[in-house]
C-alpha atoms as a PDB file:
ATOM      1  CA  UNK A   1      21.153 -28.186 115.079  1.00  0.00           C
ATOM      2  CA  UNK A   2      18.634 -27.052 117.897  1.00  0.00           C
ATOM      3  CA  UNK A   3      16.290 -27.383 115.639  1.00  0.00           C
ATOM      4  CA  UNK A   4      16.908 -30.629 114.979  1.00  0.00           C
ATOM      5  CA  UNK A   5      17.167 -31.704 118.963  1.00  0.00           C
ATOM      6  CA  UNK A   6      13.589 -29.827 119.872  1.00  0.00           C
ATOM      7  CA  UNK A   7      11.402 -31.573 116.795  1.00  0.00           C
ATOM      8  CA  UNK A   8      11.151 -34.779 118.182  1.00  0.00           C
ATOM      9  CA  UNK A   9       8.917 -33.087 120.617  1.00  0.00           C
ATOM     10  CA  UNK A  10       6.403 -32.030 117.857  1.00  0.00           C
ATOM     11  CA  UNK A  11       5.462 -35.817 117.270  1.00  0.00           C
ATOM     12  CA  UNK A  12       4.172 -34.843 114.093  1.00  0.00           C
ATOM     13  CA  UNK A  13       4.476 -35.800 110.401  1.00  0.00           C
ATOM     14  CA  UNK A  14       5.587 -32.298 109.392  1.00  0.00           C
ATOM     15  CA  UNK A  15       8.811 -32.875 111.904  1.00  0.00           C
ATOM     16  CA  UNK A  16       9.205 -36.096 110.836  1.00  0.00           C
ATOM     17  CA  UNK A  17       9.590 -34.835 107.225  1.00  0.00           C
ATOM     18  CA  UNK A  18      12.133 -31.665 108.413  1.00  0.00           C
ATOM     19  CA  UNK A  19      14.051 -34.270 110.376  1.00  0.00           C
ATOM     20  CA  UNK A  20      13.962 -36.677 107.704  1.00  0.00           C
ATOM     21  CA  UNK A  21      15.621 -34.045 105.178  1.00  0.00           C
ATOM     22  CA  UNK A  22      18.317 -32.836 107.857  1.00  0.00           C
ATOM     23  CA  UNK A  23      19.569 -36.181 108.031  1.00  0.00           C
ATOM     24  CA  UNK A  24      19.795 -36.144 103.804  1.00  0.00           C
ATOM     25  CA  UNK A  25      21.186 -32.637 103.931  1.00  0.00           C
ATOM     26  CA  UNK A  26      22.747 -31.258 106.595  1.00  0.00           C
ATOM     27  CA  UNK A  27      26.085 -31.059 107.996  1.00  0.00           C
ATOM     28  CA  UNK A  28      27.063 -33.783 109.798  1.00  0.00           C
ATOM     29  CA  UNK A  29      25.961 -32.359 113.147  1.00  0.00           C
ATOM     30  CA  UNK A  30      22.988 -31.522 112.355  1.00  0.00           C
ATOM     31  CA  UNK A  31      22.432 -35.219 110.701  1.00  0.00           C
ATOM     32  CA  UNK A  32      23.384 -36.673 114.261  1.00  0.00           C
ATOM     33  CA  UNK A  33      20.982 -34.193 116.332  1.00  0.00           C
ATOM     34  CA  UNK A  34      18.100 -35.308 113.719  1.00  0.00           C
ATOM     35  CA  UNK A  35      18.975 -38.892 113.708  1.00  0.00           C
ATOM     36  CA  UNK A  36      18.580 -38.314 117.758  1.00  0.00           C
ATOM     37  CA  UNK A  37      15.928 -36.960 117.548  1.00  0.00           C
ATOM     38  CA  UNK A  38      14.198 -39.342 115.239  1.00  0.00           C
ATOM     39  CA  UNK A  39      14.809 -41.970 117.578  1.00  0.00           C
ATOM     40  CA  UNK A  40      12.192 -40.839 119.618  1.00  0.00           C
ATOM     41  CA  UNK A  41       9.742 -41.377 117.655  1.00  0.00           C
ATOM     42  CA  UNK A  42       7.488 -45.032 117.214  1.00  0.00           C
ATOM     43  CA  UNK A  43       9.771 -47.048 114.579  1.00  0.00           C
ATOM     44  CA  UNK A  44       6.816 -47.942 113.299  1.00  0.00           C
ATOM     45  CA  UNK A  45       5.991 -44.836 111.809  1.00  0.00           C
ATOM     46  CA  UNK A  46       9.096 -45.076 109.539  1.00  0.00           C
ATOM     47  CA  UNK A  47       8.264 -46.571 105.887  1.00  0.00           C
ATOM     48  CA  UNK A  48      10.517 -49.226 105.042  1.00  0.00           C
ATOM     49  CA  UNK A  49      12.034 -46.792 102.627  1.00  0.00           C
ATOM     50  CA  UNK A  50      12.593 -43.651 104.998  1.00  0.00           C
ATOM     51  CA  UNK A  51      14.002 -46.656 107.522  1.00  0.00           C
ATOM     52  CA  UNK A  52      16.611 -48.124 104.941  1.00  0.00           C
ATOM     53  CA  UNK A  53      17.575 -44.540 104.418  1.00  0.00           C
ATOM     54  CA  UNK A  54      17.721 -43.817 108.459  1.00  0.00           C
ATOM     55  CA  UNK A  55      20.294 -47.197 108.811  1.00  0.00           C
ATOM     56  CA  UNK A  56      22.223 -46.189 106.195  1.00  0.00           C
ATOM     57  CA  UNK A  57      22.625 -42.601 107.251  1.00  0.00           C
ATOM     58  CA  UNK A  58      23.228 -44.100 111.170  1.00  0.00           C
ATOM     59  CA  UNK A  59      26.031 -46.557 109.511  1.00  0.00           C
ATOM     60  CA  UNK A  60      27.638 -43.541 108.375  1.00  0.00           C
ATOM     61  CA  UNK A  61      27.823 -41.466 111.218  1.00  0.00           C
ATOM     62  CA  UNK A  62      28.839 -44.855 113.158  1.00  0.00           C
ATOM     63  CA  UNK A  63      31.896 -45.186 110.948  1.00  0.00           C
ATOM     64  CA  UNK A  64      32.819 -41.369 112.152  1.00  0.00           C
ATOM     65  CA  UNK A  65      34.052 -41.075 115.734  1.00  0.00           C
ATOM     66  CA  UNK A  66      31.540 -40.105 117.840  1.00  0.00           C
ATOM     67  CA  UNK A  67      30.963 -39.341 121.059  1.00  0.00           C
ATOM     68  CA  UNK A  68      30.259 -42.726 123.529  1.00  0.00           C
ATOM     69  CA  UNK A  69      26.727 -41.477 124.164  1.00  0.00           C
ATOM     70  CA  UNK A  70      26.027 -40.571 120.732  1.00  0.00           C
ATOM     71  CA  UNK A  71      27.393 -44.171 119.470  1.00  0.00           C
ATOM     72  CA  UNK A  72      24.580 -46.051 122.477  1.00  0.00           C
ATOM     73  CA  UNK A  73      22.190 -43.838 121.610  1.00  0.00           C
ATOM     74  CA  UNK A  74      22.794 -44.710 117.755  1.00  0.00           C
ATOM     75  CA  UNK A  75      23.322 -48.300 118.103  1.00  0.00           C
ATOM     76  CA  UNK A  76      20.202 -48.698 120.018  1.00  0.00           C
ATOM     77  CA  UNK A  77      18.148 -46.485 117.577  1.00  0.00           C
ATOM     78  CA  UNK A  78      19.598 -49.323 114.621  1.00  0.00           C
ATOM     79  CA  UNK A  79      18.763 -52.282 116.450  1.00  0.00           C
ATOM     80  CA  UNK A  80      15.448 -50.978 117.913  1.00  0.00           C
ATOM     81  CA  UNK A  81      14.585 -49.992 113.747  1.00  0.00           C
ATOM     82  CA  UNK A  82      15.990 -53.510 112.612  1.00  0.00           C
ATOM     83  CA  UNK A  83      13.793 -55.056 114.606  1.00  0.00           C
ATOM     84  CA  UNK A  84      10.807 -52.982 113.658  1.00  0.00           C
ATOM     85  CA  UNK A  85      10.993 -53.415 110.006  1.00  0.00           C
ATOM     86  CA  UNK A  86      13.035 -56.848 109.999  1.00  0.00           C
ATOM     87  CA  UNK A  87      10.941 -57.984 106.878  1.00  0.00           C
ATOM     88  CA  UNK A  88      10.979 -55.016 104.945  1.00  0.00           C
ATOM     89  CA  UNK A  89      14.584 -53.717 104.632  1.00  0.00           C
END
């Protein structure tokens, strides 16, 4: 899970990748502190695939009950990748 918060800071495609994969795989916490994470990061760098994937994974942790931070922070991560890739997914 600390993992997961501190990539974001690597800006790199190797983190994207590992953060990609612990929102696939991990346990659900460890999904949420990726997803976080990867909402750092330009939505634009996100290929329309790896977004779809990213909105579905964020609709699932949505329909858990989070945290009222976690749920801003993961709405506006949706809308702000909606908008980025509005033609493509």
């Amino acid at each position: 899970k600390h993992c997961a918060q501190v990539l974001d800071q690597a800006r790199r495609g190797e983190a994207l990748e590992l953060l990609l994969e612990m929102v696939d795989r991990g346990a659900w916490e460890v999904a949420l502190a990726a997803l976080e994470s990867l909402s750092e990061f330009d939505p634009t760098l996100f290929r329309p695939p790896q977004a779809r994937n990213i909105l579905a994974a964020i609709d699932v942790m949505l329909a858990r009950p989070v945290a009222p931070l976690h749920q801003l922070l993961l709405e506006k991560f949706q809308t702000t990748l909606r908008s980025a890739h509005a033609g493509a997914t």
